[in-house]
Protein backbone atom coordinates (compact mmCIF):
# COMPACT_ATOMS: atom_id res chain seq x y z
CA UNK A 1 -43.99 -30.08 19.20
CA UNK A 2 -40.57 -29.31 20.18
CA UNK A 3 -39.52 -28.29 23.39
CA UNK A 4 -38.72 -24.77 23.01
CA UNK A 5 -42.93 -24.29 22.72
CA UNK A 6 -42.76 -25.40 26.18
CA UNK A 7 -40.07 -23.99 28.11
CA UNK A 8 -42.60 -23.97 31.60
CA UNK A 9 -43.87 -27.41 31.71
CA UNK A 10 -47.30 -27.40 32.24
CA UNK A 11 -48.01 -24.07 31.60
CA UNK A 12 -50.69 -24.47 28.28
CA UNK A 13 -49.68 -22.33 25.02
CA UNK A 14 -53.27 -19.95 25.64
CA UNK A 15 -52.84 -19.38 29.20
CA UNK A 16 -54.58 -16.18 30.36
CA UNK A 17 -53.10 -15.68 33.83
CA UNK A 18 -50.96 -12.70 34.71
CA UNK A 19 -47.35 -13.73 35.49
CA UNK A 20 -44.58 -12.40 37.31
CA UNK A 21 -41.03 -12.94 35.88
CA UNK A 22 -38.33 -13.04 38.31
CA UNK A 23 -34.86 -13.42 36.33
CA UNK A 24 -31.35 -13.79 38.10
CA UNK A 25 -28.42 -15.99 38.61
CA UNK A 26 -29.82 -17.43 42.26
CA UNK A 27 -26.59 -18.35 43.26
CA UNK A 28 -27.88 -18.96 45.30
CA UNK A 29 -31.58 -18.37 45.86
CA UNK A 30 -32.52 -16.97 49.08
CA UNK A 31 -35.93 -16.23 51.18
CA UNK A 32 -35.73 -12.29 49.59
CA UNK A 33 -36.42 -13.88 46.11
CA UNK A 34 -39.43 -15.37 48.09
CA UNK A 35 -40.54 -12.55 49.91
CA UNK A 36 -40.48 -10.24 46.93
CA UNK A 37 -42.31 -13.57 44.90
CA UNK A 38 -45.02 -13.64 47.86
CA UNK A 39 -45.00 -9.66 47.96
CA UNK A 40 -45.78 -9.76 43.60
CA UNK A 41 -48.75 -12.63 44.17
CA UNK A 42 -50.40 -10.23 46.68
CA UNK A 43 -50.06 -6.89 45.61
CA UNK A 44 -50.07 -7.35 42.30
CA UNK A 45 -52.91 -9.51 41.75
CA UNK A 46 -50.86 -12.36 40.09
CA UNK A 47 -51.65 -16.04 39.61
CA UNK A 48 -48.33 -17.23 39.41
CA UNK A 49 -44.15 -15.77 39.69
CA UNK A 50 -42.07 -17.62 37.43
CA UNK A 51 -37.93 -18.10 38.83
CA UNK A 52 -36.01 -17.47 35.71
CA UNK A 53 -32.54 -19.37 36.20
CA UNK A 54 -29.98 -17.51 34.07
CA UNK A 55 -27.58 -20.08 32.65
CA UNK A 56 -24.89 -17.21 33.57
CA UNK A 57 -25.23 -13.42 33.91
CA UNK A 58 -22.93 -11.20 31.49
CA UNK A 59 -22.82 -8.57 34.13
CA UNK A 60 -21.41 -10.72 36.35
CA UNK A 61 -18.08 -12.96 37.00
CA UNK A 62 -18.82 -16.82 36.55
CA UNK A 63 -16.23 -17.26 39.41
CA UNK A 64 -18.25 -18.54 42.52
CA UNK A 65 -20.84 -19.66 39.81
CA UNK A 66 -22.80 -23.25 41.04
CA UNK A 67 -23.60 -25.21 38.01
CA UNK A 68 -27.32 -24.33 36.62
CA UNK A 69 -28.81 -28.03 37.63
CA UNK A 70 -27.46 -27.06 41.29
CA UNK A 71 -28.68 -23.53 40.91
CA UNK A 72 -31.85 -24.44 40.12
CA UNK A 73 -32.35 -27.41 42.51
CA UNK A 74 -31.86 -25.15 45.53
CA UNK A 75 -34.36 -22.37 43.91
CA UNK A 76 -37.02 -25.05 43.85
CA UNK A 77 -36.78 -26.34 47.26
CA UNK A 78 -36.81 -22.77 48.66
CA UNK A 79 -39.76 -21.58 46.21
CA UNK A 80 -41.83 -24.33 47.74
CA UNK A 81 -44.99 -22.52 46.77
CA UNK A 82 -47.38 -23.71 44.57
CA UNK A 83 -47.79 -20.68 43.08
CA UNK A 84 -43.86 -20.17 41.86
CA UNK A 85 -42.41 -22.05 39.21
CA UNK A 86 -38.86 -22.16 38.76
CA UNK A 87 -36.99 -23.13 35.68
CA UNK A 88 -34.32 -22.14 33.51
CA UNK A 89 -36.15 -21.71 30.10
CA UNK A 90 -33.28 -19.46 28.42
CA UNK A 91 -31.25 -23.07 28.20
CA UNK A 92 -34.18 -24.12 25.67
CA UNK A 93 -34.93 -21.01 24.01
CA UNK A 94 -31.47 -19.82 23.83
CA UNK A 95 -31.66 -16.52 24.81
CA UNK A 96 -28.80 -14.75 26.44
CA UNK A 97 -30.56 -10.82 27.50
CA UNK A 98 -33.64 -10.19 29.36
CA UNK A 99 -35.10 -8.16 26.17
CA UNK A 100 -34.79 -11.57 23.99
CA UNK A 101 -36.34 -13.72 26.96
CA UNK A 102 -39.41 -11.39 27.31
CA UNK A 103 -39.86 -10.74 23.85
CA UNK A 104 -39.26 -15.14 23.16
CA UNK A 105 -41.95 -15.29 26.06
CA UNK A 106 -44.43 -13.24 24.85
CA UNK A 107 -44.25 -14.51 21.70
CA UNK A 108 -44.71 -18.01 22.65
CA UNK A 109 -47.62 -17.37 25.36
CA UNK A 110 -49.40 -14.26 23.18
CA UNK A 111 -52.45 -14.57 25.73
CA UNK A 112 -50.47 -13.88 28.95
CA UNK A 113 -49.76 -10.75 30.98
CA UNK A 114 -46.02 -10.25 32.53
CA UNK A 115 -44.61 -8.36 34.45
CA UNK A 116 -41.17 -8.16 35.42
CA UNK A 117 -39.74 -7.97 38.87
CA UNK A 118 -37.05 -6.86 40.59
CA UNK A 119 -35.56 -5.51 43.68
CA UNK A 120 -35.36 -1.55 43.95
CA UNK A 121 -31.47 -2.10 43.77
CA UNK A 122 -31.34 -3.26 40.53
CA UNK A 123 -33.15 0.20 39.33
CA UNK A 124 -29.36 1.87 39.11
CA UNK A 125 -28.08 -0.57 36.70
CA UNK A 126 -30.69 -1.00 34.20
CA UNK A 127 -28.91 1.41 32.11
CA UNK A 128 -26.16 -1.43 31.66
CA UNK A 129 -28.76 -3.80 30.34
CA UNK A 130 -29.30 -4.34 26.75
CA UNK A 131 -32.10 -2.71 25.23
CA UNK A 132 -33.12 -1.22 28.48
CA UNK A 133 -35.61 1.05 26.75
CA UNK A 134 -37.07 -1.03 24.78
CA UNK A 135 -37.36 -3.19 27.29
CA UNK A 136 -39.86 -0.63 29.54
CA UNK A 137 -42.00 -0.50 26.10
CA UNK A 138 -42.31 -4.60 25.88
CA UNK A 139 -43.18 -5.63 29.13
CA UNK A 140 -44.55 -3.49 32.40
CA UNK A 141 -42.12 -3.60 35.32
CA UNK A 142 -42.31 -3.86 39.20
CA UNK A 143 -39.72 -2.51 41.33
CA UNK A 144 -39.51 -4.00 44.91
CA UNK A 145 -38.33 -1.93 48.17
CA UNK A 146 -34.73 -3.24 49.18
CA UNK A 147 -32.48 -2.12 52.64
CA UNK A 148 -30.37 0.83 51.51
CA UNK A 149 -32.08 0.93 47.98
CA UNK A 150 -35.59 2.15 48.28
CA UNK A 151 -36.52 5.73 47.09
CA UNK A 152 -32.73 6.59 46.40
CA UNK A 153 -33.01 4.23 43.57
CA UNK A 154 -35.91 5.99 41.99
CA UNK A 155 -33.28 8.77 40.79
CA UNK A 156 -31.28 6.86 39.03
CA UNK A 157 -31.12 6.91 35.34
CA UNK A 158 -33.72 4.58 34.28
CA UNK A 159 -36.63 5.60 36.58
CA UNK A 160 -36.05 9.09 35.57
CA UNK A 161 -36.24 8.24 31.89
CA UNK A 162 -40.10 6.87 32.39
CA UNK A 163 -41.16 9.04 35.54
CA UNK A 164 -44.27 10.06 33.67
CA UNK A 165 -45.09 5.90 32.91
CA UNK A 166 -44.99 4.82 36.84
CA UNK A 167 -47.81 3.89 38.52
CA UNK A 168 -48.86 4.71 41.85
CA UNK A 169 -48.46 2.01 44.78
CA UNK A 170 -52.25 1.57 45.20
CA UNK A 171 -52.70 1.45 41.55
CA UNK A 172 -50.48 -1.78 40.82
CA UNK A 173 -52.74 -4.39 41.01
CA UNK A 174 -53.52 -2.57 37.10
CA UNK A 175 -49.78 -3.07 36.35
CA UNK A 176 -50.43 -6.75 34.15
CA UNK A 177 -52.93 -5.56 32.25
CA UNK A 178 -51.76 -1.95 31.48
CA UNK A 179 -50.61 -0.51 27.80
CA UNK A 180 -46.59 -0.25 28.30
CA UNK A 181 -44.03 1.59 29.21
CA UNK A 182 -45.70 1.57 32.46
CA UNK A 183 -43.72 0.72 35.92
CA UNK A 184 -44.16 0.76 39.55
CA UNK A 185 -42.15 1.19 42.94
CA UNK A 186 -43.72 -0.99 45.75
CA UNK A 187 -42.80 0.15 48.96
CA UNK A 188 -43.29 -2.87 51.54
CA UNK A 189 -41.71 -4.71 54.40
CA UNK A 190 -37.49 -4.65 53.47
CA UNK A 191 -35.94 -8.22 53.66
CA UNK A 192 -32.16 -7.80 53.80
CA UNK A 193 -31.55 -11.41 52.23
CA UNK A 194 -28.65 -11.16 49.55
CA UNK A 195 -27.13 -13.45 47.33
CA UNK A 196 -23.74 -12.12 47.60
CA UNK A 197 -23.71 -11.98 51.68
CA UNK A 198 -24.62 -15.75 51.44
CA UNK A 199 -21.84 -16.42 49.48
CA UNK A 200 -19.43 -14.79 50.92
CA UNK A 201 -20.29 -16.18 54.56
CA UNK A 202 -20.69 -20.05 52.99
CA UNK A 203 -17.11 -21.62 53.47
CA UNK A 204 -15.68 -22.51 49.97
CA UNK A 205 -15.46 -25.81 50.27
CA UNK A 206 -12.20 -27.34 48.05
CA UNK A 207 -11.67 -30.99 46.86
CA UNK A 208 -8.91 -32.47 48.47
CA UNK A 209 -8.46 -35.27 46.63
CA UNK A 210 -4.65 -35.76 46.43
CA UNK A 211 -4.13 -32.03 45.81
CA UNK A 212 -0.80 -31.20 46.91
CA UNK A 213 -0.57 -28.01 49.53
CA UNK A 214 2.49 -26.14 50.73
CA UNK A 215 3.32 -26.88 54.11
CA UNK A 216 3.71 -23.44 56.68
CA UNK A 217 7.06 -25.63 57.67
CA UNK A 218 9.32 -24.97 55.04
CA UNK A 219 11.70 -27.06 55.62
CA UNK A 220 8.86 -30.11 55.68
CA UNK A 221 8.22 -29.51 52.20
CA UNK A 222 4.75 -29.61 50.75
CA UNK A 223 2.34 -32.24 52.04
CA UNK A 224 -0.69 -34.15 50.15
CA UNK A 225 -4.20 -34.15 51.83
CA UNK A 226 -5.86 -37.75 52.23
CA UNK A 227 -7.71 -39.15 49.44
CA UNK A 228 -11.24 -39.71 50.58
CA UNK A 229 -12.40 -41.33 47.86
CA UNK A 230 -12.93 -44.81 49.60
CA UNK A 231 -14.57 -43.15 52.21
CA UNK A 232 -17.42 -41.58 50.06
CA UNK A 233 -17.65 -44.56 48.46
CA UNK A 234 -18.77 -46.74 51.00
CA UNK A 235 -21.03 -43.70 51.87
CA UNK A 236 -22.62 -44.07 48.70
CA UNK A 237 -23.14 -48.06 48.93
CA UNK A 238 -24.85 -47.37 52.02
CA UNK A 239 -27.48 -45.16 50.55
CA UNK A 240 -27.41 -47.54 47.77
CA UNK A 241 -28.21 -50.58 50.42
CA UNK A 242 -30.65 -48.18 52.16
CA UNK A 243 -32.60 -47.10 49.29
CA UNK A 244 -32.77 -51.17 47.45
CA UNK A 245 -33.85 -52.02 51.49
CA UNK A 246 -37.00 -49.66 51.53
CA UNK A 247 -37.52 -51.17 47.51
CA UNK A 248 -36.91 -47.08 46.16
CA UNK A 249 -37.37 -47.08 42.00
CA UNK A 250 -35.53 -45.63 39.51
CA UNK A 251 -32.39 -44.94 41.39
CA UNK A 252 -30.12 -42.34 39.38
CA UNK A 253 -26.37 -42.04 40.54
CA UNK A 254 -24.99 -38.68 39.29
CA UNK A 255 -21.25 -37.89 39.72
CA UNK A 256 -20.65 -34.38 40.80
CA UNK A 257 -16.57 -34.49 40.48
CA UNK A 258 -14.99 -31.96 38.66
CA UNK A 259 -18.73 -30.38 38.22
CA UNK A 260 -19.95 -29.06 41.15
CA UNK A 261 -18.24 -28.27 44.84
CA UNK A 262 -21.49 -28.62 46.96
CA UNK A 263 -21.23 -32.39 47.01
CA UNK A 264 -19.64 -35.65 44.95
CA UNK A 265 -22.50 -37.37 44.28
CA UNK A 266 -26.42 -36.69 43.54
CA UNK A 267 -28.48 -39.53 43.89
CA UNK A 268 -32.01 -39.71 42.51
CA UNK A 269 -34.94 -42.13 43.49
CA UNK A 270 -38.84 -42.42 43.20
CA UNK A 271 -41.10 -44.01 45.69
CA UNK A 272 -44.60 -44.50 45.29
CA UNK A 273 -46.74 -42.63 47.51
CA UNK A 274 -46.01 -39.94 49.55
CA UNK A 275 -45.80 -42.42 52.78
CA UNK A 276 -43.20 -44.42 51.09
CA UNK A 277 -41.13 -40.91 50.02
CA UNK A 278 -40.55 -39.98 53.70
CA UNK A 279 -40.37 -43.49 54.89
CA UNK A 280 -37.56 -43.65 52.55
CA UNK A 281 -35.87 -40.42 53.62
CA UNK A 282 -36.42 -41.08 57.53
CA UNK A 283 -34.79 -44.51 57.02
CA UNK A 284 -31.54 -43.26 55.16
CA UNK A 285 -31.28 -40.57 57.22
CA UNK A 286 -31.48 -42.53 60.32
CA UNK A 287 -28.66 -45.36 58.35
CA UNK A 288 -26.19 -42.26 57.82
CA UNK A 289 -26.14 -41.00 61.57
CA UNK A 290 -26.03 -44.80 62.53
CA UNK A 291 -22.78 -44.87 60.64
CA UNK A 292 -21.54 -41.69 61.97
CA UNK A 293 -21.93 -39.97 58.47
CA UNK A 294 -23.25 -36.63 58.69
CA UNK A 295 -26.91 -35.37 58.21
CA UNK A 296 -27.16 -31.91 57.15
CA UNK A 297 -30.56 -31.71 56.23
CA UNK A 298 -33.98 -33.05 55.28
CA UNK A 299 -36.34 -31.23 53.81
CA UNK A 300 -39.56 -31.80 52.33
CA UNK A 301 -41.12 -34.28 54.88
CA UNK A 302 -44.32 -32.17 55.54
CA UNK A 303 -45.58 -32.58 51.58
CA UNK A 304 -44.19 -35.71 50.87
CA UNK A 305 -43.81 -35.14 46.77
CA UNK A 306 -40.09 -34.42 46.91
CA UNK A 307 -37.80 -34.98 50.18
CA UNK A 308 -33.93 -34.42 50.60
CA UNK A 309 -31.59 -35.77 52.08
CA UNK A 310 -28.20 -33.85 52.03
CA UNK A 311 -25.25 -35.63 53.92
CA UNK A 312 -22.49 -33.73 52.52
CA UNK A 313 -20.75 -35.88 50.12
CA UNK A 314 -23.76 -37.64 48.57
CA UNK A 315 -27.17 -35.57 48.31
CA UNK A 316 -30.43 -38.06 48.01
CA UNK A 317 -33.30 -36.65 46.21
CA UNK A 318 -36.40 -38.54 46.56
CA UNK A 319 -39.48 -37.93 44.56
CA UNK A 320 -43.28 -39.08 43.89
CA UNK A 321 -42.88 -40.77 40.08
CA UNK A 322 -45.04 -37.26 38.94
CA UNK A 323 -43.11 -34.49 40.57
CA UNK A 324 -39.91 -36.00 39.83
CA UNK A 325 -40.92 -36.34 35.91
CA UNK A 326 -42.28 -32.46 36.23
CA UNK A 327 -39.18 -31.15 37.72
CA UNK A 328 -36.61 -33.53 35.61
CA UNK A 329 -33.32 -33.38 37.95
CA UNK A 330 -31.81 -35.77 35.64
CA UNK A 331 -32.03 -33.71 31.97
CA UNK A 332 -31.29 -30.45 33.71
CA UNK A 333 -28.12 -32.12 34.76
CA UNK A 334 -28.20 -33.42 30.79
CA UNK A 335 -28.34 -29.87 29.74
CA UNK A 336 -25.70 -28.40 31.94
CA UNK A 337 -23.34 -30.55 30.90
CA UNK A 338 -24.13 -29.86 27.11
CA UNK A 339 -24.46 -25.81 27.73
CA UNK A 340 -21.06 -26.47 29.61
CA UNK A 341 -19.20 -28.14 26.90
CA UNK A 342 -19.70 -25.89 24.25
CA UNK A 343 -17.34 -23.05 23.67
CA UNK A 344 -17.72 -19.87 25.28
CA UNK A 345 -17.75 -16.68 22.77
CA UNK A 346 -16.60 -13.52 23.99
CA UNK A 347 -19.60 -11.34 24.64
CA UNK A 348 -19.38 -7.80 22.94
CA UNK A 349 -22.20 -6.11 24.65
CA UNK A 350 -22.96 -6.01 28.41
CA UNK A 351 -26.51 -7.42 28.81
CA UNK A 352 -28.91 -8.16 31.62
């Protein structure tokens, strides 16, 4: 079978379960696509919330956009729940609007029950979406309380339209298996986490290499930043050294320039238990600092199955051989830089 009859790995053709969707750019995901995740699994009786990593969102400027691969990387390792899968299936099935993703969806798992979820503050622009109607007649909808967008959202134009379709609060564990349209607002705890704030308080980080800035001395001129190529590259032979050292498998070098400003390289390994995965990690990490290189993070040492180890420059992922194949780092990054090189056609219709 191809792989557009499988755009959730793992997930089998017949499955029964009741699903949450969660769509959006997650650029970058945050702990309120969590909370709201967490929020669907309990109060609306669901086995599983699927992340669905838009490729890009017409209703919204690709400026500030991370690639997908990096988009979707970050969603996983703050889903961390092994109820949430996160993926970015419209890349297979080539869908561009919600309505074609659910409709794709339910036509290729004809057994399941969705529902799709979203924050009360995206209830005022679901007129903009295409096929926002018809979208409340294919699949049933969930509507999560957000700061500053809770009831006041429920008079916008949408809700309005299908008052007589929503569902009481207590009544939404019924929601997946209900005849649509049918909808409900679920007031719970508010989580103020926001893609946009995160953004705009993350310093844009700019590649200096030998890019020429104006000086505030006029008279000076213009001046050229240092090239720090050499530099990262002897950061990179040392996680090279460190990961052959510790005997780490299958070690992928990706190179981020020109594709990503979060870091120049992504390297990928496999060890092979879930001892040798941290021992790996704690090793490099411990290498880097002895170096003087910094260690922003590492995360993933209480499981074991996936650990990273983000130093700025060079980001180490470092798997168990099966998560790594499930979650497939390096043919995401194959499929960005396809979807990337293709030309872009003008959109005529806004879409969600």
């Amino acid at each position: 079978m191809t792989s557009i009859h499988h755009p959730m790995p793992g997930v089998p053709r017949d499955t029964r379960r009741r699903i949450g969707l969660l769509g959006g750019s997650f650029n970058p995901a945050h702990d309120g696509h969590r909370h709201i995740s967490l929020e669907a699994l309990r109060r609306l009786g669901l086995d599983e919330v699927w992340w669905l990593v838009s490729p890009q969102n017409p209703l919204k400027s690709d400026d500030g956009m991370a690639p997908l691969a990096t988009r979707v990387t970050r969603a996983r390792q703050v889903a961390h729940h092994p109820h949430i899968r996160v993926d970015a299936p419209e890349l297979l099935l080539g869908t561009r609007y919600t309505l074609d993703t659910v409709r794709t969806l339910k036509r290729l798992y004809p057994h399941a029950h969705f529902v799709w979820l979203m924050g009360a503050d995206i209830l005022p622009q679901l007129e903009h979406w295409l096929g926002w109607r018809e979208l409340f007649q294919e699949v049933a909808i969930a509507a999560f309380a957000r700061p500053g967008w809770s009831y006041a959202a429920l008079q916008s134009a949408a809700p309005r339209a299908f008052a007589r379709y929503r569902l009481d609060a207590g009544q939404a564990r019924r929601l997946a298996t209900c005849t649509t349209p049918a909808w409900c607002f679920i007031p719970s705890r508010l989580d103020s986490h926001s893609a946009t704030a995160l953004r705009a308080g993350r310093p844009k980080r700019t590649r200096a290499k030998g890019k020429t800035i104006p000086d505030q001395i006029p008279s000076e001129g213009a001046r050229t930043l240092p090239d720090r190529s050499k530099e990262i590259g002897e950061q990179l032979a040392l996680v090279r050294r460190s990961l052959d050292d510790d005997k780490a498998e299958d070690v992928v070098i990706i190179d981020l320039a020109g594709k990503s400003a979060f870091a120049d390289y992504m390297v990928i390994a496999s060890g092979r238990s879930t001892r040798q995965v941290v021992a790996i990690a704690d090793h490099l990490a411990e290498r880097l600092k002895q170096a003087r290189y910094r260690v922003i993070s590492v995360e993933g040492k209480e499981v074991g199955d996936w650990v990273l180890v983000d130093s700025g420059d060079v980001v180490v992922h470092i798997f168990r051989p099966e998560p790594r194949a499930f979650y497939a780092l390096e043919k995401m990054w194959a499929l960005e830089n396809v979807a990337t090189s293709k030309p872009a056609k003008a959109a005529r219709r806004k879409r969600a």
